[in-house]
Protein backbone atom coordinates (compact mmCIF):
# COMPACT_ATOMS: atom_id res chain seq x y z
CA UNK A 1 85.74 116.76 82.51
CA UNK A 2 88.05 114.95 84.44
CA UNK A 3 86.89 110.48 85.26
CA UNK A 4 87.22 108.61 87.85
CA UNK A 5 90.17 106.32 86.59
CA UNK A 6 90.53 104.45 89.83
CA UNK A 7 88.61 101.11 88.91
CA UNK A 8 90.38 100.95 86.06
CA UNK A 9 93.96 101.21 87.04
CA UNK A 10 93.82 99.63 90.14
CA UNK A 11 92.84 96.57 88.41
CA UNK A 12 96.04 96.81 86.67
CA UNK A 13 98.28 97.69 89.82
CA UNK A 14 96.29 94.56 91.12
CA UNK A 15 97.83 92.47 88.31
CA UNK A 16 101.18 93.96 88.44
CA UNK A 17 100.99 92.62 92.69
CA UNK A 18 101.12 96.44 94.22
CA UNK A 19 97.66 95.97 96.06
CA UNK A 20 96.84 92.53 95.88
CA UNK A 21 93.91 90.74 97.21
CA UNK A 22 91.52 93.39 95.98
CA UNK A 23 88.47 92.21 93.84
CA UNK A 24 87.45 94.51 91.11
CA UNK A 25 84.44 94.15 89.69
CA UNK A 26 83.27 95.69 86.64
CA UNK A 27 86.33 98.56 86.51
CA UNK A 28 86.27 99.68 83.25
CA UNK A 29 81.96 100.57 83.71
CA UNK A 30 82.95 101.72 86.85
CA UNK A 31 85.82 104.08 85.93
CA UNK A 32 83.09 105.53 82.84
CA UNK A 33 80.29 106.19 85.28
CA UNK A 34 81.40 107.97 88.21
CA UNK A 35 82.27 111.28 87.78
CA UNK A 36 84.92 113.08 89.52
CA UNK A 37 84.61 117.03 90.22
CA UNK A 38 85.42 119.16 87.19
CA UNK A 39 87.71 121.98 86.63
CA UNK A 40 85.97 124.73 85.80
CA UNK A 41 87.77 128.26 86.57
CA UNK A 42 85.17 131.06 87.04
CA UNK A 43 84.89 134.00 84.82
CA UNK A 44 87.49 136.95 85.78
CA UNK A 45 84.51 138.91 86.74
CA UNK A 46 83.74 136.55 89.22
CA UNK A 47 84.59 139.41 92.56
CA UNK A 48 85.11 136.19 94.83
CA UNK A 49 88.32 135.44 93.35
CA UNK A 50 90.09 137.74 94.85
CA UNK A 51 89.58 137.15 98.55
CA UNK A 52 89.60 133.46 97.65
CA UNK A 53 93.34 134.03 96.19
CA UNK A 54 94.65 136.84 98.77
CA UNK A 55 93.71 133.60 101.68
CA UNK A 56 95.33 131.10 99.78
CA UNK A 57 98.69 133.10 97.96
CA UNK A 58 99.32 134.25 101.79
CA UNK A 59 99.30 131.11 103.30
CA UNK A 60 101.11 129.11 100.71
CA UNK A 61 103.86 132.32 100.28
CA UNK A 62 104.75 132.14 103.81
CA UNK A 63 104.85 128.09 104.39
CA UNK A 64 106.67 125.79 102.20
CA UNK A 65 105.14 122.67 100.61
CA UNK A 66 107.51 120.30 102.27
CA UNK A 67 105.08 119.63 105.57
CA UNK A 68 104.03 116.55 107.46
CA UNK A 69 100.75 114.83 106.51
CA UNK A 70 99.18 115.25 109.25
CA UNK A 71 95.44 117.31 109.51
CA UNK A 72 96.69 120.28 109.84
CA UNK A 73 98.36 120.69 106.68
CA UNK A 74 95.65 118.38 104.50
CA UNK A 75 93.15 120.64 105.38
CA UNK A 76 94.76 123.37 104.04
CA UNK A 77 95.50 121.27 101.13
CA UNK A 78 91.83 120.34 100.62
CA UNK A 79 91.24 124.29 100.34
CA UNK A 80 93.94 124.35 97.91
CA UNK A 81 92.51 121.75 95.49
CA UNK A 82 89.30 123.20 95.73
CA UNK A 83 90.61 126.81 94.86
CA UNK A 84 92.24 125.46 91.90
CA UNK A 85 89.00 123.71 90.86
CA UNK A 86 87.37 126.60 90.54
CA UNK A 87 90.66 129.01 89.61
CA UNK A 88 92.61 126.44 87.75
CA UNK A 89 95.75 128.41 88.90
CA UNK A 90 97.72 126.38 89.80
CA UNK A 91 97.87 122.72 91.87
CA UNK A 92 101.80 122.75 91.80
CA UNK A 93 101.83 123.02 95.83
CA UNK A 94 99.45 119.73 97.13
CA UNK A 95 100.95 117.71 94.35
CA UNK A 96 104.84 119.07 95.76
CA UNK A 97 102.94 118.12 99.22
CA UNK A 98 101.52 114.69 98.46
CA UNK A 99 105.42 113.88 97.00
CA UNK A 100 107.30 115.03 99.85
CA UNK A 101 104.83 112.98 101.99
CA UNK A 102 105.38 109.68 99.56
CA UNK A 103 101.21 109.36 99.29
CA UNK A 104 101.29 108.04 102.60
CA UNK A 105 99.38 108.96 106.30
CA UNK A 106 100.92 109.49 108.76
CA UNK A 107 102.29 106.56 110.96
CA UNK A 108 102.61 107.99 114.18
CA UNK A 109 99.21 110.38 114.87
CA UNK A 110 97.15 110.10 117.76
CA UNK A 111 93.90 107.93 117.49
CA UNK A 112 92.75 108.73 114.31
CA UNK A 113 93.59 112.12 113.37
CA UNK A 114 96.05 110.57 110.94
CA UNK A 115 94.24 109.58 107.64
CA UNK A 116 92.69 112.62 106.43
CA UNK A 117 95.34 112.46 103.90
CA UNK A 118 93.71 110.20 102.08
CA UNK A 119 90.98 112.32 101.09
CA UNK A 120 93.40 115.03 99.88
CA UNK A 121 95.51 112.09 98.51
CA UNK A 122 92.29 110.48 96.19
CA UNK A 123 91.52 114.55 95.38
CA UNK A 124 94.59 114.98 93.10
CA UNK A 125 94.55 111.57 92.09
CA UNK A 126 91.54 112.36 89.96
CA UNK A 127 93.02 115.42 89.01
CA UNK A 128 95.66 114.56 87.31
CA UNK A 129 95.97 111.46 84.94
CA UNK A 130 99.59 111.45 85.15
CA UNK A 131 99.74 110.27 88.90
CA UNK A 132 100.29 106.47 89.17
CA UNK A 133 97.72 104.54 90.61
CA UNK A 134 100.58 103.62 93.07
CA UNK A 135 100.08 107.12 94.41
CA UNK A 136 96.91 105.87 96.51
CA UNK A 137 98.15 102.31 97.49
CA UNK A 138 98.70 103.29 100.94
CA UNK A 139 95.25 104.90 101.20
CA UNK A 140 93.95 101.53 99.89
CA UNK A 141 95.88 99.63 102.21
CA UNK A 142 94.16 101.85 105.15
CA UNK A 143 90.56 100.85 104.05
CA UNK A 144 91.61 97.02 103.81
CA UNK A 145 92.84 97.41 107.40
CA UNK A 146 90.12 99.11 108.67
CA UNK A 147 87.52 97.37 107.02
CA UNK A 148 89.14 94.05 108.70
CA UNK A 149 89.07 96.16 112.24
CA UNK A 150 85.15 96.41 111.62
CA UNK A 151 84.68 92.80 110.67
CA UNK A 152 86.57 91.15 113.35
CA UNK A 153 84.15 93.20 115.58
CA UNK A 154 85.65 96.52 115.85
CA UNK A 155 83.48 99.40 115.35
CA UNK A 156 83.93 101.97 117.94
CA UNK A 157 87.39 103.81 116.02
CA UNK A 158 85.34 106.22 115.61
CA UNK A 159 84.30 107.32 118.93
CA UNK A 160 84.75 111.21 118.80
CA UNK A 161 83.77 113.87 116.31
CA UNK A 162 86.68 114.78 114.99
CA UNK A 163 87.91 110.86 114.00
CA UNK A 164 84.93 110.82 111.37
CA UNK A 165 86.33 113.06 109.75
CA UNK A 166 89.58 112.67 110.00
CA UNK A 167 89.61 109.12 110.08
CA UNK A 168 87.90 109.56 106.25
CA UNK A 169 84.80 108.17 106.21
CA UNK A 170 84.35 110.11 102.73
CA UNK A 171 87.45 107.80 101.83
CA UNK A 172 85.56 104.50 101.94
CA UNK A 173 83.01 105.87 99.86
CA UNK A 174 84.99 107.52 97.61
CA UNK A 175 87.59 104.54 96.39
CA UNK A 176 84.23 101.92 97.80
CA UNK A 177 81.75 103.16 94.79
CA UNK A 178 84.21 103.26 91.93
CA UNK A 179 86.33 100.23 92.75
CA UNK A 180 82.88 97.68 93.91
CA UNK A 181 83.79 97.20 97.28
CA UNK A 182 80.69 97.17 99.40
CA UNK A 183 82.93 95.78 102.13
CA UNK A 184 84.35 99.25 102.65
CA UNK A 185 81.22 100.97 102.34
CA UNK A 186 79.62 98.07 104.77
CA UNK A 187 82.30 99.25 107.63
CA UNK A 188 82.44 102.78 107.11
CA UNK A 189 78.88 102.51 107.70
CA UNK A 190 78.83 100.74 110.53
CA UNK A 191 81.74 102.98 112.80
CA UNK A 192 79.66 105.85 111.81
CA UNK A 193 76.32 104.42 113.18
CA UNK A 194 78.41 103.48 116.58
CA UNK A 195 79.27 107.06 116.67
CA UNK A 196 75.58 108.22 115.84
CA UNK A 197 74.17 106.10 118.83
CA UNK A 198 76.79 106.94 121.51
CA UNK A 199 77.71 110.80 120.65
CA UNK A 200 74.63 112.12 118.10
CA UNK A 201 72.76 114.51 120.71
CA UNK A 202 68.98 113.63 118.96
CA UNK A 203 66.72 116.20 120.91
CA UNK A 204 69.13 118.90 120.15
CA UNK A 205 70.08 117.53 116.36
CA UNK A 206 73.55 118.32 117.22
CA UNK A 207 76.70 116.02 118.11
CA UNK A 208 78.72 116.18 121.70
CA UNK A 209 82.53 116.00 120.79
CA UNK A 210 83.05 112.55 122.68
CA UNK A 211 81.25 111.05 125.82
CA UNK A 212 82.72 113.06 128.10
CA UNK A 213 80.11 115.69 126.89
CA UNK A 214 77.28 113.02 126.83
CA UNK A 215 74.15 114.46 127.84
CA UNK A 216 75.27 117.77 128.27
CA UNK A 217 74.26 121.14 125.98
CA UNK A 218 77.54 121.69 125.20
CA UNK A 219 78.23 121.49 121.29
CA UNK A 220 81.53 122.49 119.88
CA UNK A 221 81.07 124.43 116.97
CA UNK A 222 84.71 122.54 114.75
CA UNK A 223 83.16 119.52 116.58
CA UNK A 224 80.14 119.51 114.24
CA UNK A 225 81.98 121.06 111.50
CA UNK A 226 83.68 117.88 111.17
CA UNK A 227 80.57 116.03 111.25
CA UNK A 228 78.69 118.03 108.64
CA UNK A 229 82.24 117.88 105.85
CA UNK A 230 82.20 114.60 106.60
CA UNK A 231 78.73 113.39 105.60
CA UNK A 232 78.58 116.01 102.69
CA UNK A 233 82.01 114.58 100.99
CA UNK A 234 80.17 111.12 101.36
CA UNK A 235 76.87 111.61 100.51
CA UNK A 236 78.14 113.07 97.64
CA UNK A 237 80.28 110.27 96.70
CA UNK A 238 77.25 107.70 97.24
CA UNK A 239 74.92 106.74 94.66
CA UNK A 240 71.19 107.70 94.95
CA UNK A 241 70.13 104.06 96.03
CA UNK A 242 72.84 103.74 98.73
CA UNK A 243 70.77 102.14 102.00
CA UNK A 244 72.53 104.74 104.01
CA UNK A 245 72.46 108.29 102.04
CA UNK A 246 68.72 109.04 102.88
CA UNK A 247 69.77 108.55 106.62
CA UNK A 248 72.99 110.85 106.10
CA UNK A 249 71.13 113.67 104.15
CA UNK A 250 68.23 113.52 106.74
CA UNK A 251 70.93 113.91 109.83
CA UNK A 252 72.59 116.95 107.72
CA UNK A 253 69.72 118.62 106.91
CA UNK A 254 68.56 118.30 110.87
CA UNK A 255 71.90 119.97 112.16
CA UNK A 256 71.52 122.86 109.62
CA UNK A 257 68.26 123.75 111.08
CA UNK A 258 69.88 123.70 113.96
CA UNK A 259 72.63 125.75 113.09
CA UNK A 260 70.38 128.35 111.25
CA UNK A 261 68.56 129.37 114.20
CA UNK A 262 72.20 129.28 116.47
CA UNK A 263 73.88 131.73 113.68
CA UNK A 264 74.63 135.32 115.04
CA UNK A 265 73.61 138.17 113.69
CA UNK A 266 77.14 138.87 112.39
CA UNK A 267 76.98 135.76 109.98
CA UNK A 268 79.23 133.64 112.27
CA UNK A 269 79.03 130.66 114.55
CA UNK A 270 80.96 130.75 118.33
CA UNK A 271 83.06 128.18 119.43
CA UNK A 272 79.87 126.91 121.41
CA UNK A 273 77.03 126.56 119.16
CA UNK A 274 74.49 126.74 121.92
CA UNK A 275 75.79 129.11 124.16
CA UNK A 276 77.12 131.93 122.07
CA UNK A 277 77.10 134.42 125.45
CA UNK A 278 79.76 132.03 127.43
CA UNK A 279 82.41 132.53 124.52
CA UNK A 280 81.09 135.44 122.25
CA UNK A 281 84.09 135.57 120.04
CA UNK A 282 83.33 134.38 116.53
CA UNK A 283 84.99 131.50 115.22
CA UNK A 284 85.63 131.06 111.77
CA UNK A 285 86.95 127.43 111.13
CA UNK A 286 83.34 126.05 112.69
CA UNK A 287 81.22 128.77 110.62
CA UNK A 288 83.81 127.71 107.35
CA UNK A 289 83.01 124.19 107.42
CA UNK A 290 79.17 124.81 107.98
CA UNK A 291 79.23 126.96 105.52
CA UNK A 292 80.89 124.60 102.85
CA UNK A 293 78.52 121.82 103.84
CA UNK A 294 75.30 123.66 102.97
CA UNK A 295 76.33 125.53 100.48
CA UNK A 296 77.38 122.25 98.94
CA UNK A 297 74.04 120.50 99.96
CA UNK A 298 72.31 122.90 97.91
CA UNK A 299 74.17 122.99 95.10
CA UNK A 300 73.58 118.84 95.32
CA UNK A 301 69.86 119.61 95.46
CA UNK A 302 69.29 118.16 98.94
CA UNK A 303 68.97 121.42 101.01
CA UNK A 304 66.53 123.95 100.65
CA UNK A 305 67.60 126.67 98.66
CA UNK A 306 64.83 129.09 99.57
CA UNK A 307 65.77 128.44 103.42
CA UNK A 308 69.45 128.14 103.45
CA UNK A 309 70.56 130.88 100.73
CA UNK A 310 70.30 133.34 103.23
CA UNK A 311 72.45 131.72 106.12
CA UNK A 312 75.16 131.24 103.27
CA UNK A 313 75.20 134.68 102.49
CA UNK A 314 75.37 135.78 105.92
CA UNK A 315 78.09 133.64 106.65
CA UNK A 316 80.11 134.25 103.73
CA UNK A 317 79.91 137.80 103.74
CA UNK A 318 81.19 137.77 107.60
CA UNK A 319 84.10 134.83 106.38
CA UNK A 320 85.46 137.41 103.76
CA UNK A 321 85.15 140.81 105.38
CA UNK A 322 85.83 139.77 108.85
CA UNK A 323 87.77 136.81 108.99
CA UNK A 324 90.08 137.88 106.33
CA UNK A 325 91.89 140.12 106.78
CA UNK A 326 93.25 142.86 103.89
CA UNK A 327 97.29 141.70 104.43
CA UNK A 328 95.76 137.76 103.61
CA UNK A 329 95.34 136.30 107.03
CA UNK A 330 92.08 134.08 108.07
CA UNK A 331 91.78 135.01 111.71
CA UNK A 332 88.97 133.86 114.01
CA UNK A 333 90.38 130.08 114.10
CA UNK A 334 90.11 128.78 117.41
CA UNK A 335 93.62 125.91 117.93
CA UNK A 336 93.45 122.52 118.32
CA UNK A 337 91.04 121.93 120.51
CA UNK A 338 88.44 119.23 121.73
CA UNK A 339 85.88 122.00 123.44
CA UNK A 340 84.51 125.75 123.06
CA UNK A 341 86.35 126.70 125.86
CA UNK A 342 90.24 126.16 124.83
CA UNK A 343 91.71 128.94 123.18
CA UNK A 344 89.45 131.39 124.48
CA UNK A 345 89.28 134.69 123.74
CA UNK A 346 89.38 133.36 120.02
CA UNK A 347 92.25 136.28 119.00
CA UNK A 348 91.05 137.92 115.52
CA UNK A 349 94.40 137.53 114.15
CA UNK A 350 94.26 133.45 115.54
CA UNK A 351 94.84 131.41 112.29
CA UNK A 352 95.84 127.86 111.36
CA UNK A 353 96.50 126.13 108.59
CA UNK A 354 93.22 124.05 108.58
CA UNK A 355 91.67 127.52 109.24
CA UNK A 356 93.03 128.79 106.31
CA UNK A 357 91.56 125.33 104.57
CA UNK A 358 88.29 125.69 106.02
CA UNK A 359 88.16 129.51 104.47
CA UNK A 360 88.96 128.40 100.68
CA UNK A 361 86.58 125.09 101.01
CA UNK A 362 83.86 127.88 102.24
CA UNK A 363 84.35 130.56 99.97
CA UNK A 364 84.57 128.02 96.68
CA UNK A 365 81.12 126.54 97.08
CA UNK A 366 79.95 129.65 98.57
CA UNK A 367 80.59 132.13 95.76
CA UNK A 368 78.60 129.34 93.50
CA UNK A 369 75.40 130.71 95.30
CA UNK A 370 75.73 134.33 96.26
CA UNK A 371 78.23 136.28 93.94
CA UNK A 372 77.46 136.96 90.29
CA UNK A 373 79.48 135.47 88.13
CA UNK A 374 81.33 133.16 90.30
CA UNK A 375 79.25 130.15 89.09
């Protein structure tokens, strides 16, 4: 199984000067304990691989590696990495990726739609033992600068649903745990629980995409998709006595209930997760991520499996025999957006790059549950 390495080695790029100023404590311990996800390709009878391949050959055949950093393409990159985890195909294209991008975010995106490389970035760092620990200095250098943000008062950066996410609050928990820095872990905690109190709809267990949407019943469907990957790629990362995981798993496994009784009939989720009559068209990038995040919460034995199994195979079975389509395109992906209504009628041959993510991150944990073999 592939280790954590990061306590270690940063210690030593510490000592060499690359990232200095960080204090690691206990590396070596730290680098032994914390496991990173393993490679384990499924058996070729595993029927799952197929669609899961068709989605991701297609994509990749048709775009070259060499693309920007920004969300769009990480997402699809986060698919990527988690099709090879459970293919072990071939990683060739995020690692050709994360080198034509020099490991680093983006400097000019908007707000913070910029450092969900990082995520992708610390994802084939574990990987692959050959990367320098270089490779995530910039990522590090984020969290310092962040984590300074939050101290000298700043917590509202993440003030919309999409910036949790993408801003990569699984990030500060991911490099925060192995490399003892409850600092990190202290401020990606509190931006989250300014976005919980000013956007986290409560009554309806469901999150408005930014105040404009404040007390409305309007919940956008990639809105709380980015919500739900978010807090599963963290909890996951956290350790059992973490002060905030309860609080995290408890907020998760309110939205699914939420989502379970919004699901259509179909399997799929609209673009407005409340109103499904006002844009009927399904929308697969919202149903993808929900569909990752409790699959995922089951597997990590905090959802109900007896409750949820269902809603996964519904939703899995519409992602693979609706939203894919036979030539290899994920359709159903509503563009960038900020509400259900942009975009509209959802097209099925719409798809994205991040859509295309979304479907591979899906149909991985997915296929764990529901398909024979595939586990």
């Amino acid at each position: 199984m592939n280790r954590y390495r990061i306590g270690a080695v940063v210690a030593a790029v510490v000592a060499a000067g690359v990232l200095p100023g960080i204090a690691i404590v206990a590396s070596n311990a730290s680098a032994a304990t914390v496991a990173a996800p393993a490679v384990q390709p499924v058996p070729s009878t595993c029927s799952d691989l197929k669609p899961i391949r068709l989605a991701a050959d297609h994509w990749m055949s048709g775009h070259s590696s060499s693309t920007p950093n920004t969300w769009f393409t990480a997402l699809f990159i986060k698919g990527d990495i988690e099709t090879f985890r459970m293919t072990g195909d071939s990683k060739k294209y995020a690692t050709a990726w994360a080198n034509h991008n020099g490991w680093k975010l983006p400097t000019n995106a908007p707000n913070y739609d910029g450092p969900e490389a990082s995520q992708e970035y610390i994802d084939l760092y574990e990987l692959d033992p050959a990367h320098p620990a270089n490779d995530i200095a910039n990522t590090v250098s984020y969290l310092k600068k962040q984590t300074s943000r939050v101290q000298g008062g700043k917590v509202s950066d993440f003030s919309y649903v999409d910036a949790v996410r993408l801003g990569g609050m699984s990030a500060f928990a991911r490099l925060g745990v192995p490399m003892k820095q409850p600092s990190w872990l202290a401020a990606m905690a509190k931006m989250f629980a300014y976005t919980e109190s000013h956007i986290y709809d409560k009554k309806n267990s469901l999150w408005w995409r930014d105040s404009r949407w404040k007390g409305t019943t309007q919940h956008w469907s990639r809105g709380n998709g980015w919500i739900v990957i978010a807090l599963t790629d963290t909890v996951a990362a956290l350790p059992a006595g973490d002060a905030n995981r309860a609080h995290y798993i408890s907020l998760l496994n309110a939205m699914f209930a939420k989502l379970k009784a919004n699901q259509q009939a179909g399997g799929y989720w609209t673009a407005d997760v409340d109103h499904p009559k006002a844009f009927p068209a399904p929308e697969s990038s919202g149903t993808s991520f929900f569909t990752y995040a409790i699959a995922r919460g089951i597997q990590l034995g905090y959802v109900d499996k007896a409750t949820y199994l269902p809603v996964i195979r519904s939703s899995w079975n519409w992602l693979r025999t609706n939203a894919l389509h036979t030539n290899g395109v994920v359709g159903y992906v509503q563009g960038p957006s900020s509400h259900p209504s942009q975009h509209q009628p959802i097209s099925p041959n719409a798809t994205t790059n991040y859509g295309v993510g979304a479907f591979l991150m899906a149909g991985v944990e997915a296929s764990k549950l529901v398909t024979p073999g595939c586990a």
